[in-house]
N, C-alpha and C. Protein backbone atom coordinates (compact mmCIF):
# COMPACT_ATOMS: atom_id res chain seq x y z
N UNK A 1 140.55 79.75 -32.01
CA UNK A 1 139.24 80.23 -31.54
C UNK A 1 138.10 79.58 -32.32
N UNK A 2 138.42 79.75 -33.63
CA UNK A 2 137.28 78.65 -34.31
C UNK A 2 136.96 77.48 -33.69
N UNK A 3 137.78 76.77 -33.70
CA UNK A 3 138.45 74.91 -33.34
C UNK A 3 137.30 75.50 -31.94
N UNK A 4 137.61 75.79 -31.06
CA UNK A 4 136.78 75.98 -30.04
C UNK A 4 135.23 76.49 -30.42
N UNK A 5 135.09 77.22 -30.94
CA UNK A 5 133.22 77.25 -31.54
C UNK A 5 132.95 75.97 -32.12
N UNK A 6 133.87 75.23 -32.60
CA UNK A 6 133.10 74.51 -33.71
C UNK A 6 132.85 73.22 -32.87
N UNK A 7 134.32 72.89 -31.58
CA UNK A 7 134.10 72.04 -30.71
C UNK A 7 132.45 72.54 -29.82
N UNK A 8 132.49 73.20 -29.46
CA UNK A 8 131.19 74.21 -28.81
C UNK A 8 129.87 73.48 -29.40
N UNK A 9 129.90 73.92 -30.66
CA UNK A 9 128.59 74.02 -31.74
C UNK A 9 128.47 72.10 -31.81
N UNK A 10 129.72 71.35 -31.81
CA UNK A 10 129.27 69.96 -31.76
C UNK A 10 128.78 69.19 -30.86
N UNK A 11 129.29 69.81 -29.80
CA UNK A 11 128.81 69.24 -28.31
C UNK A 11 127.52 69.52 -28.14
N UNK A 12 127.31 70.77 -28.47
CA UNK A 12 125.71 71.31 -28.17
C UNK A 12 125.03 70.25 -29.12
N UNK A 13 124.97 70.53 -29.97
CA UNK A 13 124.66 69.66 -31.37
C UNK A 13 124.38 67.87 -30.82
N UNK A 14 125.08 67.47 -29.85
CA UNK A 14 124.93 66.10 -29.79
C UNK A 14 124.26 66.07 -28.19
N UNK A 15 124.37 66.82 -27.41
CA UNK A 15 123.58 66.98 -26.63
C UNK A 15 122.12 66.77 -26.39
N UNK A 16 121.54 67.32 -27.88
CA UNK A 16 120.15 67.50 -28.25
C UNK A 16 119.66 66.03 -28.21
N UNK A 17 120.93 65.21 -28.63
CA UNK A 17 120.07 63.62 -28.39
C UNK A 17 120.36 62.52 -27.28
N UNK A 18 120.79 63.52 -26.70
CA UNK A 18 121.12 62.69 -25.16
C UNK A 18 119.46 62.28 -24.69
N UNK A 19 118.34 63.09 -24.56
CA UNK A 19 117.25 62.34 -23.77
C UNK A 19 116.47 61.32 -25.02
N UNK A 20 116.68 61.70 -26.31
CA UNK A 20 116.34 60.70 -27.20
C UNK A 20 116.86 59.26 -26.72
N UNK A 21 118.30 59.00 -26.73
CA UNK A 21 119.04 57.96 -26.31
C UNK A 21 118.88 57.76 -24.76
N UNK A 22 118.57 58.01 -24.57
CA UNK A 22 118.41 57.52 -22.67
C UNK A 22 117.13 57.06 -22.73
N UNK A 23 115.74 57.57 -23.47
CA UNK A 23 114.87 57.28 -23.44
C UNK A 23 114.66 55.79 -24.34
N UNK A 24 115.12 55.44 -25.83
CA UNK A 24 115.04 54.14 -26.22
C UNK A 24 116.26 53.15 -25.63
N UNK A 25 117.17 53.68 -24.75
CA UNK A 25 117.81 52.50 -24.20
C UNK A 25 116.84 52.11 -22.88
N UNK A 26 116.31 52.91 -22.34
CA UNK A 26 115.19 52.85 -21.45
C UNK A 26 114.11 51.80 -21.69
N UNK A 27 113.54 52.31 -22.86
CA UNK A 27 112.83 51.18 -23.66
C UNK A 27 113.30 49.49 -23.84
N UNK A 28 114.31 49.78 -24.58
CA UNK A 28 114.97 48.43 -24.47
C UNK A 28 115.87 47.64 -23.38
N UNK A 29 115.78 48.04 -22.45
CA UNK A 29 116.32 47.86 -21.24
C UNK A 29 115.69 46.88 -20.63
N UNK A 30 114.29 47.70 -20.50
CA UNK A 30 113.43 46.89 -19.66
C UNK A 30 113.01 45.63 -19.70
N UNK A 31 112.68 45.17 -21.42
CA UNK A 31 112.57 44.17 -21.97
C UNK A 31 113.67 43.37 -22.05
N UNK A 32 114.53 43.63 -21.86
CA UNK A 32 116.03 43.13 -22.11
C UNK A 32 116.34 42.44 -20.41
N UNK A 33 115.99 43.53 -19.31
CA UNK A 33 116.07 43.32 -17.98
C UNK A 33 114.79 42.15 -17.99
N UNK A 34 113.91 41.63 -18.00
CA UNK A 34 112.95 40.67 -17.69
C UNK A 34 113.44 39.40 -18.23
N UNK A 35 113.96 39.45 -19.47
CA UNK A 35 114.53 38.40 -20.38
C UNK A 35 115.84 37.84 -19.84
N UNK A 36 116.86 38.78 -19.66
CA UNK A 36 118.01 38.00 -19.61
C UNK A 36 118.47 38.05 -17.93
N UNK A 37 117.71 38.88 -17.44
CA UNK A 37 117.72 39.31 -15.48
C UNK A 37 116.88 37.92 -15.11
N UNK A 38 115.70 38.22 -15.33
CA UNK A 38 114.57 37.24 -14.80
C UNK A 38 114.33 35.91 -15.14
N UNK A 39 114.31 35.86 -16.15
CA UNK A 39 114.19 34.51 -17.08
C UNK A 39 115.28 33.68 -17.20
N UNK A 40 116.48 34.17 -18.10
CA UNK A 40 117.13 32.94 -18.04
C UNK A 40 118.42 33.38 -17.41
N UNK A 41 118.59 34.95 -16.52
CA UNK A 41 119.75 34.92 -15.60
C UNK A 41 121.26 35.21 -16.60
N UNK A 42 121.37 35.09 -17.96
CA UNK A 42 122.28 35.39 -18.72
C UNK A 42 122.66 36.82 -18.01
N UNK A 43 123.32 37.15 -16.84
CA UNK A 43 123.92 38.56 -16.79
C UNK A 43 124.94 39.01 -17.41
N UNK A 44 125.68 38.31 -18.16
CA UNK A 44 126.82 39.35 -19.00
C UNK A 44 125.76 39.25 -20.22
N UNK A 45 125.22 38.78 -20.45
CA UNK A 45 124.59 39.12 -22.00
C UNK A 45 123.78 40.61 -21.70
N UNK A 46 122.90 40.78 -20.13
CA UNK A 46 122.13 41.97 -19.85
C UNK A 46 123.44 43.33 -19.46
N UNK A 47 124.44 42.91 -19.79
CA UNK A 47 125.92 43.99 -19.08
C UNK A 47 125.87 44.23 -20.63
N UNK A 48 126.19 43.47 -21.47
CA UNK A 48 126.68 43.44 -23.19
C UNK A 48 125.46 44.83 -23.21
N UNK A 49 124.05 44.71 -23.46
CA UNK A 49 123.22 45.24 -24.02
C UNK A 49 123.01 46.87 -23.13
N UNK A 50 123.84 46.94 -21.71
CA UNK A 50 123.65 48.05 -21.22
C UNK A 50 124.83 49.16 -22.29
N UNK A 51 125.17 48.34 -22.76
CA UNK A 51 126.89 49.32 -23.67
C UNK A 51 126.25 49.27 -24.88
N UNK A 52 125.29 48.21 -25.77
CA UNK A 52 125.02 48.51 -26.78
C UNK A 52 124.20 49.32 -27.38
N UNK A 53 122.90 49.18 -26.70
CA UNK A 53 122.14 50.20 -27.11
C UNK A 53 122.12 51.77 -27.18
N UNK A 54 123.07 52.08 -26.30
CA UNK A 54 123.00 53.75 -25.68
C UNK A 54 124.27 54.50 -27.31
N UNK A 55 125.27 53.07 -27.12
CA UNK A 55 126.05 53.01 -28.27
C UNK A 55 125.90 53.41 -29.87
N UNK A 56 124.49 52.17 -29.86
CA UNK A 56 124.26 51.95 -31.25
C UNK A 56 123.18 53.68 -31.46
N UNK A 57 122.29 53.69 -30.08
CA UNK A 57 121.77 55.27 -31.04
C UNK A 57 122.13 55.80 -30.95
N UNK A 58 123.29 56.25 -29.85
CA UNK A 58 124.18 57.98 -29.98
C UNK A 58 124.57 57.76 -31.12
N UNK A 59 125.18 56.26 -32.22
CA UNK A 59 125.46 56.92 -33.90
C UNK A 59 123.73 57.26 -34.74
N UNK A 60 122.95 56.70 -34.36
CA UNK A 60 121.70 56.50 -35.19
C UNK A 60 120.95 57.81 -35.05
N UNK A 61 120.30 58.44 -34.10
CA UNK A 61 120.34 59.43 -34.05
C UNK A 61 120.47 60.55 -34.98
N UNK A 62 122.20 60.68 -34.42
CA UNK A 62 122.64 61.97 -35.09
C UNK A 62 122.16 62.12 -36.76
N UNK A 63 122.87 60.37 -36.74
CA UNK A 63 122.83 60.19 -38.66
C UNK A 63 121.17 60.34 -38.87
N UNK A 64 120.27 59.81 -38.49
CA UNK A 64 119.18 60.10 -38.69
C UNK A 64 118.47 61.58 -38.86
N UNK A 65 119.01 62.78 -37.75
CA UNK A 65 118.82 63.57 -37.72
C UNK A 65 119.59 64.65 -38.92
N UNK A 66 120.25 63.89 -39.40
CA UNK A 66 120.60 64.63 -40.88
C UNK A 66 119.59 64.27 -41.86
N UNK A 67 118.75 64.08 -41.88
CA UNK A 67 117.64 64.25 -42.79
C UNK A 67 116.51 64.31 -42.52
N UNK A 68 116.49 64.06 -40.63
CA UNK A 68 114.61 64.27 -40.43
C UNK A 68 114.53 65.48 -39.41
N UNK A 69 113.89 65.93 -39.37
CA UNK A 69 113.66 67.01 -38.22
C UNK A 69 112.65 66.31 -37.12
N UNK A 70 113.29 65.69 -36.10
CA UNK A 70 112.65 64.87 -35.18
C UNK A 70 111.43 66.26 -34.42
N UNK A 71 111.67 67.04 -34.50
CA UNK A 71 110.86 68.25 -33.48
C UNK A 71 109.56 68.23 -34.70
N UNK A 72 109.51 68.16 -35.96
CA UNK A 72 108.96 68.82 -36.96
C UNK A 72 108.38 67.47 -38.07
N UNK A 73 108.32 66.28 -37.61
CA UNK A 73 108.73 65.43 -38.55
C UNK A 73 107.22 64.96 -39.20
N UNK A 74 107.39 64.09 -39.97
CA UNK A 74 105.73 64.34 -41.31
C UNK A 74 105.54 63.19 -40.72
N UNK A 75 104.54 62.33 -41.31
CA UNK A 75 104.35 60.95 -41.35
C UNK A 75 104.77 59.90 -41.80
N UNK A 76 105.20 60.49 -43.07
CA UNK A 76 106.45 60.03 -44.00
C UNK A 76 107.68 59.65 -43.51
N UNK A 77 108.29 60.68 -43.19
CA UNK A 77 109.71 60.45 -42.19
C UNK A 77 109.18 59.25 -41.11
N UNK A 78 108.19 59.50 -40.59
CA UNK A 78 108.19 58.29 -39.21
C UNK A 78 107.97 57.24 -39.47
N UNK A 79 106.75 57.17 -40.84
CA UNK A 79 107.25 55.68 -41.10
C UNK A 79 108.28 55.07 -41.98
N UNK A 80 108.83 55.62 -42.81
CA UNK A 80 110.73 55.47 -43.18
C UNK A 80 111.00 55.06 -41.51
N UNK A 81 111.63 55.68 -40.95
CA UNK A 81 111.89 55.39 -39.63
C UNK A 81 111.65 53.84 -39.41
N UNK A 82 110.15 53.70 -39.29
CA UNK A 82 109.96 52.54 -38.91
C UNK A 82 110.08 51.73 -39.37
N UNK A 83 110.59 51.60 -40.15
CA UNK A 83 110.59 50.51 -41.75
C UNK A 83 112.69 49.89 -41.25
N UNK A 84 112.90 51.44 -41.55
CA UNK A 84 114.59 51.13 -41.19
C UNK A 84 114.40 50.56 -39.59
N UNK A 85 114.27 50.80 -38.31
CA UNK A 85 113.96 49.88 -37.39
C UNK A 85 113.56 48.71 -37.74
N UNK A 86 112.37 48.59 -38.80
CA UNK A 86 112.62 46.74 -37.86
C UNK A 86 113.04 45.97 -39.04
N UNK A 87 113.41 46.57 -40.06
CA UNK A 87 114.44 46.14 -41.20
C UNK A 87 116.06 45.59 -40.37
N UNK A 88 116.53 46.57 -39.80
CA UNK A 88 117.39 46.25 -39.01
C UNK A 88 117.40 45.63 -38.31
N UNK A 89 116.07 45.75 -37.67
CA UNK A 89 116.32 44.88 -36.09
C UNK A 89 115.86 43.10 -36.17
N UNK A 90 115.96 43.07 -37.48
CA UNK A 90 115.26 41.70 -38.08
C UNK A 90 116.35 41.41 -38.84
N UNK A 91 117.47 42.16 -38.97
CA UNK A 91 118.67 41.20 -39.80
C UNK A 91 119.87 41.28 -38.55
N UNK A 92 119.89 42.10 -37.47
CA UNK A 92 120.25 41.85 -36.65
C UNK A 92 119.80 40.28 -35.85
N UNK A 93 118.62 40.89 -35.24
CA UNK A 93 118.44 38.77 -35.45
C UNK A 93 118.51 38.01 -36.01
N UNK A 94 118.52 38.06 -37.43
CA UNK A 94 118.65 37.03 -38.07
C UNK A 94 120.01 35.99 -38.42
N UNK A 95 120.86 37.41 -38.34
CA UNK A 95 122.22 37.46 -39.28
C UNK A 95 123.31 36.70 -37.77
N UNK A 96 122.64 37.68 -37.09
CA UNK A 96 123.99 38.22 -35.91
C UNK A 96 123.64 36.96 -34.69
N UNK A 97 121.97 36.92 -34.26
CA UNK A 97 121.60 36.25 -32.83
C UNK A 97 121.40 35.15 -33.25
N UNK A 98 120.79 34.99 -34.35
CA UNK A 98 120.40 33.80 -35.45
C UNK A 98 119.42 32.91 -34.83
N UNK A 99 118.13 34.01 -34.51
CA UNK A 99 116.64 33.88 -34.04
C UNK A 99 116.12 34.47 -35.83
N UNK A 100 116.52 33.43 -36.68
CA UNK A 100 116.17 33.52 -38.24
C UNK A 100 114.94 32.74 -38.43
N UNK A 101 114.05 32.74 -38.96
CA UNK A 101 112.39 31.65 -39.24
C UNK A 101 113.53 30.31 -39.54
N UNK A 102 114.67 30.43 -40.35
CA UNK A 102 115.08 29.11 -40.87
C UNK A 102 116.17 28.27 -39.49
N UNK A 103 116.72 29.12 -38.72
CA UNK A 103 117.30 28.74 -37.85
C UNK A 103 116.86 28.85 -36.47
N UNK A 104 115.71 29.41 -36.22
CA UNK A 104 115.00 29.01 -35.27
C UNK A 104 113.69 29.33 -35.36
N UNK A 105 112.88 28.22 -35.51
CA UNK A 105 111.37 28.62 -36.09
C UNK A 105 110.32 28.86 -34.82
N UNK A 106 111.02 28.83 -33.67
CA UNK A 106 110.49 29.21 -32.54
C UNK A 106 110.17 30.47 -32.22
N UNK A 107 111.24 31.59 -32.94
CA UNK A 107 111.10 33.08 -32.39
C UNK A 107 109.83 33.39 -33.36
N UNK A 108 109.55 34.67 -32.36
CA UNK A 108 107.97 35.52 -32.62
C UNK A 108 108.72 36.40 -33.88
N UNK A 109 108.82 36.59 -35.48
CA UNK A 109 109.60 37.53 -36.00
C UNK A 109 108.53 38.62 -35.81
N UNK A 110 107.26 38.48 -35.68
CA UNK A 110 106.54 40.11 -35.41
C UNK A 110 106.73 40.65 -33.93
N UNK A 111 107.72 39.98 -33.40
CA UNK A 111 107.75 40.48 -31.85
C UNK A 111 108.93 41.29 -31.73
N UNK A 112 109.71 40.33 -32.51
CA UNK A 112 111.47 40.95 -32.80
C UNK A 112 111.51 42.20 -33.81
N UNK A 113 110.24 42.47 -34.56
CA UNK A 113 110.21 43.53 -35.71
C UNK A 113 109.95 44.40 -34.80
N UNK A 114 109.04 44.25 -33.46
CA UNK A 114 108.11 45.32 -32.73
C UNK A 114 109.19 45.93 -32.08
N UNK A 115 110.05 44.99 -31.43
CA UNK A 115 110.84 45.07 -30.15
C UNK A 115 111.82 46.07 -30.68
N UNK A 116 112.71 46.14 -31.98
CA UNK A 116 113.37 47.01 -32.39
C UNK A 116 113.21 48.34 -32.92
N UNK A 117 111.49 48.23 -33.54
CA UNK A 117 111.38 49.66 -33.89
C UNK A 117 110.90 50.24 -32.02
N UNK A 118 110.71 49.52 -31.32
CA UNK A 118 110.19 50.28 -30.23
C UNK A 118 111.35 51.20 -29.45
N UNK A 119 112.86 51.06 -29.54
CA UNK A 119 113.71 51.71 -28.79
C UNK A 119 113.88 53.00 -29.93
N UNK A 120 113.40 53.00 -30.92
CA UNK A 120 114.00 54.05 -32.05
C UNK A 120 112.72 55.06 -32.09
N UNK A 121 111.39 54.31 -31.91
CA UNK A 121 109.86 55.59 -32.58
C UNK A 121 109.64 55.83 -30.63
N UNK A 122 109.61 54.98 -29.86
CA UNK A 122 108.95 55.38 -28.50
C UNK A 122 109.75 56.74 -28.35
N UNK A 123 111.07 56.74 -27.98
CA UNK A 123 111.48 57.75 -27.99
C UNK A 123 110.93 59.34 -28.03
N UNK A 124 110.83 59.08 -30.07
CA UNK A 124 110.50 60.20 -30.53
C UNK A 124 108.48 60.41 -30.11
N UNK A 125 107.96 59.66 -29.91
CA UNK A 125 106.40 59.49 -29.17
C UNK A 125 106.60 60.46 -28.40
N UNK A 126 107.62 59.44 -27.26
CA UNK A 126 107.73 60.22 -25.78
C UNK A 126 108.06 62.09 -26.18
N UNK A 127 109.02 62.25 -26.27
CA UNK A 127 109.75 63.55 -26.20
C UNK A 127 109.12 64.27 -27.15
N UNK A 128 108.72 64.27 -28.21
CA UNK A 128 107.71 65.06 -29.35
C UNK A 128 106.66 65.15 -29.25
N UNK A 129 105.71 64.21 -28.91
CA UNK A 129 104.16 63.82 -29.17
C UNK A 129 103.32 64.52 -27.72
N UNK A 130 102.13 64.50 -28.14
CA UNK A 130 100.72 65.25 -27.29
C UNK A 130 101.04 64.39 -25.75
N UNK A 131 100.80 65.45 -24.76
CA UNK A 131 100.32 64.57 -23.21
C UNK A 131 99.67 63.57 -23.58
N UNK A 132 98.65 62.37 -24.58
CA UNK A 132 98.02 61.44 -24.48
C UNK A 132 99.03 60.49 -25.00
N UNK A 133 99.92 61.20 -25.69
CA UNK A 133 101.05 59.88 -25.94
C UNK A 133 101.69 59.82 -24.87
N UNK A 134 102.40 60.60 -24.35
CA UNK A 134 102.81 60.74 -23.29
C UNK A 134 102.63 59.28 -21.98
N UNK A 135 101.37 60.01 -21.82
CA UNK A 135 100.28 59.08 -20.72
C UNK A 135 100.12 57.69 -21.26
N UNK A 136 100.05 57.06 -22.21
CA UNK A 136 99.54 56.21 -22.92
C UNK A 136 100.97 55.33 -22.44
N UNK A 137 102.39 55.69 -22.93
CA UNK A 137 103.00 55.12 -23.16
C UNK A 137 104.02 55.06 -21.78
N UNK A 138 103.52 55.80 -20.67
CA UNK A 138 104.01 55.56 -19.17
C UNK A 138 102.97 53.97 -18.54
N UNK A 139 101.88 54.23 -18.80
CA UNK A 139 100.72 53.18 -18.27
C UNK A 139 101.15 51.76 -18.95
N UNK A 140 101.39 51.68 -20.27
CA UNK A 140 101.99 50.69 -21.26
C UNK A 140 102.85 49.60 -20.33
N UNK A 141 104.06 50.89 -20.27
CA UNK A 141 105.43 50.33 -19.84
C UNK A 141 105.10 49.86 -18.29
N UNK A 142 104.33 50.48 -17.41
CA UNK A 142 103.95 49.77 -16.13
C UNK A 142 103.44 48.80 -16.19
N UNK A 143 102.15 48.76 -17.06
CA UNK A 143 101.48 47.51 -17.07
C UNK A 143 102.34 46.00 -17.65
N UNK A 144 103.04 46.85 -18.74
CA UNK A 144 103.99 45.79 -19.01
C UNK A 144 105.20 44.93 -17.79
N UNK A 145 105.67 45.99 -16.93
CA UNK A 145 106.67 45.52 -16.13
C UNK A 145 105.77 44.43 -14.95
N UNK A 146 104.76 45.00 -14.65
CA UNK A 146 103.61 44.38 -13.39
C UNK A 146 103.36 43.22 -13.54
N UNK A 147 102.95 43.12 -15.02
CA UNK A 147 102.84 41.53 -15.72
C UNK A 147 104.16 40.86 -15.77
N UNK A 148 105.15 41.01 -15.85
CA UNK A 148 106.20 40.15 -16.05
C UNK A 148 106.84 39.89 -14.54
N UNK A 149 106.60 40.96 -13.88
CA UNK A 149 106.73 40.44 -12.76
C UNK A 149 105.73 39.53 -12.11
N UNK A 150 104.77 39.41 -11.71
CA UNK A 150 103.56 38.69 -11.32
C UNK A 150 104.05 37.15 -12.27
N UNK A 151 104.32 37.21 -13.77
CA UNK A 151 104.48 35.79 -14.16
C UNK A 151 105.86 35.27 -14.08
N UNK A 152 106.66 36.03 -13.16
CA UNK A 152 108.05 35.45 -12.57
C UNK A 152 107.90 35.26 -11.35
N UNK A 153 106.73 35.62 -10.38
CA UNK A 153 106.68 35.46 -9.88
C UNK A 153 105.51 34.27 -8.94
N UNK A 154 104.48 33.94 -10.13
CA UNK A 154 102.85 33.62 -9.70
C UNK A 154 103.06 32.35 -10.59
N UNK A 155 103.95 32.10 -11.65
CA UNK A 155 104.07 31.03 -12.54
C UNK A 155 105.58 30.06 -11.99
N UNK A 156 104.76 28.72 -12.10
CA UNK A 156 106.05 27.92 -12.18
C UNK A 156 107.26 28.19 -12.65
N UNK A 157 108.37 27.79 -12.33
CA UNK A 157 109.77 28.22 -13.03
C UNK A 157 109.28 27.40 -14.37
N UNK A 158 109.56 26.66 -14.67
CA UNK A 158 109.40 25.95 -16.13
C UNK A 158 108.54 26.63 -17.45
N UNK A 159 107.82 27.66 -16.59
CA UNK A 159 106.73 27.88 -17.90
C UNK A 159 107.52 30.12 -18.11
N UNK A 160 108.25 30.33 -17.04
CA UNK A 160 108.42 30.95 -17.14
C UNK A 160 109.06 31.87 -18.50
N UNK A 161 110.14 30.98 -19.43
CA UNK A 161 110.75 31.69 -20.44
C UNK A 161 109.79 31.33 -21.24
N UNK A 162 108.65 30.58 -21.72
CA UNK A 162 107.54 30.82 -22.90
C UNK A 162 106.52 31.93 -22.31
N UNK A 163 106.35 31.99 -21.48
CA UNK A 163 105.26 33.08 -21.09
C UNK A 163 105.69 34.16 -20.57
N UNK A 164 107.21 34.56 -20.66
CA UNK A 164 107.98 35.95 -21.13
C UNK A 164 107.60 36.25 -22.35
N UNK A 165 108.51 35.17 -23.07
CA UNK A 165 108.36 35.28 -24.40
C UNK A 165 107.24 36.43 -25.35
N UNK A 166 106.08 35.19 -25.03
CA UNK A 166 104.82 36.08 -25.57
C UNK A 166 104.59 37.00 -24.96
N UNK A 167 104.38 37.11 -24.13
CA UNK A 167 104.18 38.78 -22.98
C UNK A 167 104.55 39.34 -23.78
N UNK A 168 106.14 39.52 -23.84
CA UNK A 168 107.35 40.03 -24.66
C UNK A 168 106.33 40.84 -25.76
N UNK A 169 106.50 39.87 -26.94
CA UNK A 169 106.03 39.97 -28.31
C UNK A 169 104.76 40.41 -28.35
N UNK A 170 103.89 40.45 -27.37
CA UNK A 170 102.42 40.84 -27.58
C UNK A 170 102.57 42.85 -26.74
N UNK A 171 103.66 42.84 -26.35
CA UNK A 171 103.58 44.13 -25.54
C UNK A 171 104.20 44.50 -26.51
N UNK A 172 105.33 44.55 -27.00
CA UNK A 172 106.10 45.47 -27.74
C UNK A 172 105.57 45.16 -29.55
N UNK A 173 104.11 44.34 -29.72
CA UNK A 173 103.30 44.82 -30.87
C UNK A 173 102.43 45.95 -30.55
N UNK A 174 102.04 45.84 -29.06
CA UNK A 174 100.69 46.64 -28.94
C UNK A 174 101.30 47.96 -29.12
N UNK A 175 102.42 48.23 -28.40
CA UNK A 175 102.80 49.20 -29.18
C UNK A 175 102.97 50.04 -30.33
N UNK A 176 102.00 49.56 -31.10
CA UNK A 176 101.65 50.35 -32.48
C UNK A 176 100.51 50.97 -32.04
N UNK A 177 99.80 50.54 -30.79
CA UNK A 177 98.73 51.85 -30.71
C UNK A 177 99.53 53.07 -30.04
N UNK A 178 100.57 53.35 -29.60
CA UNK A 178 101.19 54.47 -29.38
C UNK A 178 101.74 55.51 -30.88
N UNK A 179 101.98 54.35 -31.29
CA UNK A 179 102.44 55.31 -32.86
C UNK A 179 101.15 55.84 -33.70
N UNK A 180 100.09 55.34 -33.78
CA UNK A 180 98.60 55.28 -34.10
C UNK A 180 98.19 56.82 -33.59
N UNK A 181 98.89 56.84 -32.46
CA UNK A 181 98.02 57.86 -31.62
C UNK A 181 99.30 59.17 -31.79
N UNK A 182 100.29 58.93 -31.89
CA UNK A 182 101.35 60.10 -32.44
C UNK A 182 101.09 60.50 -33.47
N UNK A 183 100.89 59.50 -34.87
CA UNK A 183 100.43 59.70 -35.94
C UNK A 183 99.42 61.01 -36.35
N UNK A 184 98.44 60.75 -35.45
CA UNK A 184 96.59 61.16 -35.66
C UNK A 184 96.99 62.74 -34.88
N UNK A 185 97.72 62.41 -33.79
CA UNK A 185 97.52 63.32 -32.48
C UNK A 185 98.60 64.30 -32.48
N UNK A 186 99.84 64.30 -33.01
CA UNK A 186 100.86 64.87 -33.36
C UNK A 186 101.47 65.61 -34.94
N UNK A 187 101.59 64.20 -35.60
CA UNK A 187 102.12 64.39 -37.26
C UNK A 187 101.12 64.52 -38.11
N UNK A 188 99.71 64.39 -37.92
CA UNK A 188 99.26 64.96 -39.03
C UNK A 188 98.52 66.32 -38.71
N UNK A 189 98.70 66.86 -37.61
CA UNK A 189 98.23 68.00 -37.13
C UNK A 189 99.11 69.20 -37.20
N UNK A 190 100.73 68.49 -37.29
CA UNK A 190 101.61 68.99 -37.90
C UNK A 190 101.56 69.69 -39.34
N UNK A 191 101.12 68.53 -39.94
CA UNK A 191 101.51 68.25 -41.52
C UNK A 191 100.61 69.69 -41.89
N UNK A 192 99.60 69.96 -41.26
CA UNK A 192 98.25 71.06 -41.67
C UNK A 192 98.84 72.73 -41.06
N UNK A 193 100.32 72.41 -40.47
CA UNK A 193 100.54 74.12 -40.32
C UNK A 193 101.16 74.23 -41.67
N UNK A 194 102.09 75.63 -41.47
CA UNK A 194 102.24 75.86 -42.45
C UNK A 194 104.46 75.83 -42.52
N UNK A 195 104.39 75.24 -41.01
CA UNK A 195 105.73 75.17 -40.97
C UNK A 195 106.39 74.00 -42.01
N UNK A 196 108.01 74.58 -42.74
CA UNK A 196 108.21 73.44 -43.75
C UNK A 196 108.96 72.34 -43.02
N UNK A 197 108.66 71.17 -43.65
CA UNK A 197 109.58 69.94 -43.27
C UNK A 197 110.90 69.86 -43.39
N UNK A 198 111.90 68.91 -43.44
CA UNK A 198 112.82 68.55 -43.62
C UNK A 198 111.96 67.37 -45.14
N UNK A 199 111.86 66.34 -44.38
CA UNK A 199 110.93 65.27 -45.50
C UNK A 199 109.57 65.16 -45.79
């Protein structure tokens, strides 16, 4: 009977980050779908990344959520957060895709820093943060998809994978005005109750 509560209490328990993870594979999807769908047509590389991402945060997540209270979280915690995102997501390229400054001095590394913390903080934006994050970061992601379509579609084939590219890297920087606005509009309005943190 235990074994069954405790199975119970874990399922529930991991449940809680099912729309977290649907929402940054969402994120990274899309960017991932323009790049390897549109651009250069690599479809098992866009099949690889539908298994990885949903993968890599159902572990990140949880483990994360042993020390932050994503419902409750400071400013502190979010930017830790962000630090471990694109820490990672910059030795992942570097190490693993080997889009490194020394082995390919072509990649954007502030695009690849953006692009990785964006499937890990949008998330927590989306599902935690005020209706203006909310709104902010639905209009983002449209405007972003509209443009990449229009320059797959309105641009020569040839110019097409450099002017992904930057699209790319200039959308998933601007994305720091979404965290800007979680920050101001959410976590430090937080920080002034009197409820306690985790960090």
């Amino acid at each position: 009977m235990s074994s069954r509560r405790q199975t119970a209490g874990y399922t529930d328990h991991m449940k809680r980050y099912i729309p977290l993870v649907a929402t940054g594979s969402a994120v990274a999807l899309i960017g991932e779908f323009v790049f390897n769908i549109l651009v250069t047509g690599n479809y098992s590389n866009f099949l690889f990344t539908l298994f990885y991402y949903p993968i890599f945060l159902m572990l990140f997540y949880p483990l994360a959520g042993r020390f932050v209270a994503f419902e409750r979280m400071t400013v502190r915690s979010f930017v830790i957060l962000y630090f471990i995102g694109g820490v990672y997501g910059l030795a992942l390229e570097w190490f693993v895709i080997g889009n490194s400054p020394w082995g390919n001095p072509q990649a954007f590394q502030s695009g690849q820093w953006s692009f990785h913390i964006a499937y890990i903080l949008i998330p927590l934006c989306y599902l935690y943060g005020a209706a203006i994050t909310r709104r902010t970061i639905k209009w983002m992601f449209a405007i972003y998809f509209a443009v990449s379509l229009l320059i797959f579609f309105a641009t020569p084939a040839a110019f097409h994978l450099g002017l992904e590219v930057i699209w790319l890297s200039i959308f998933y920087i601007f994305l720091h005005i979404v965290y800007f606005i979680h920050i101001q509009r959410t976590l430090r309005r937080a920080e002034r109750s009197p409820v306690q943190k985790m960090i």
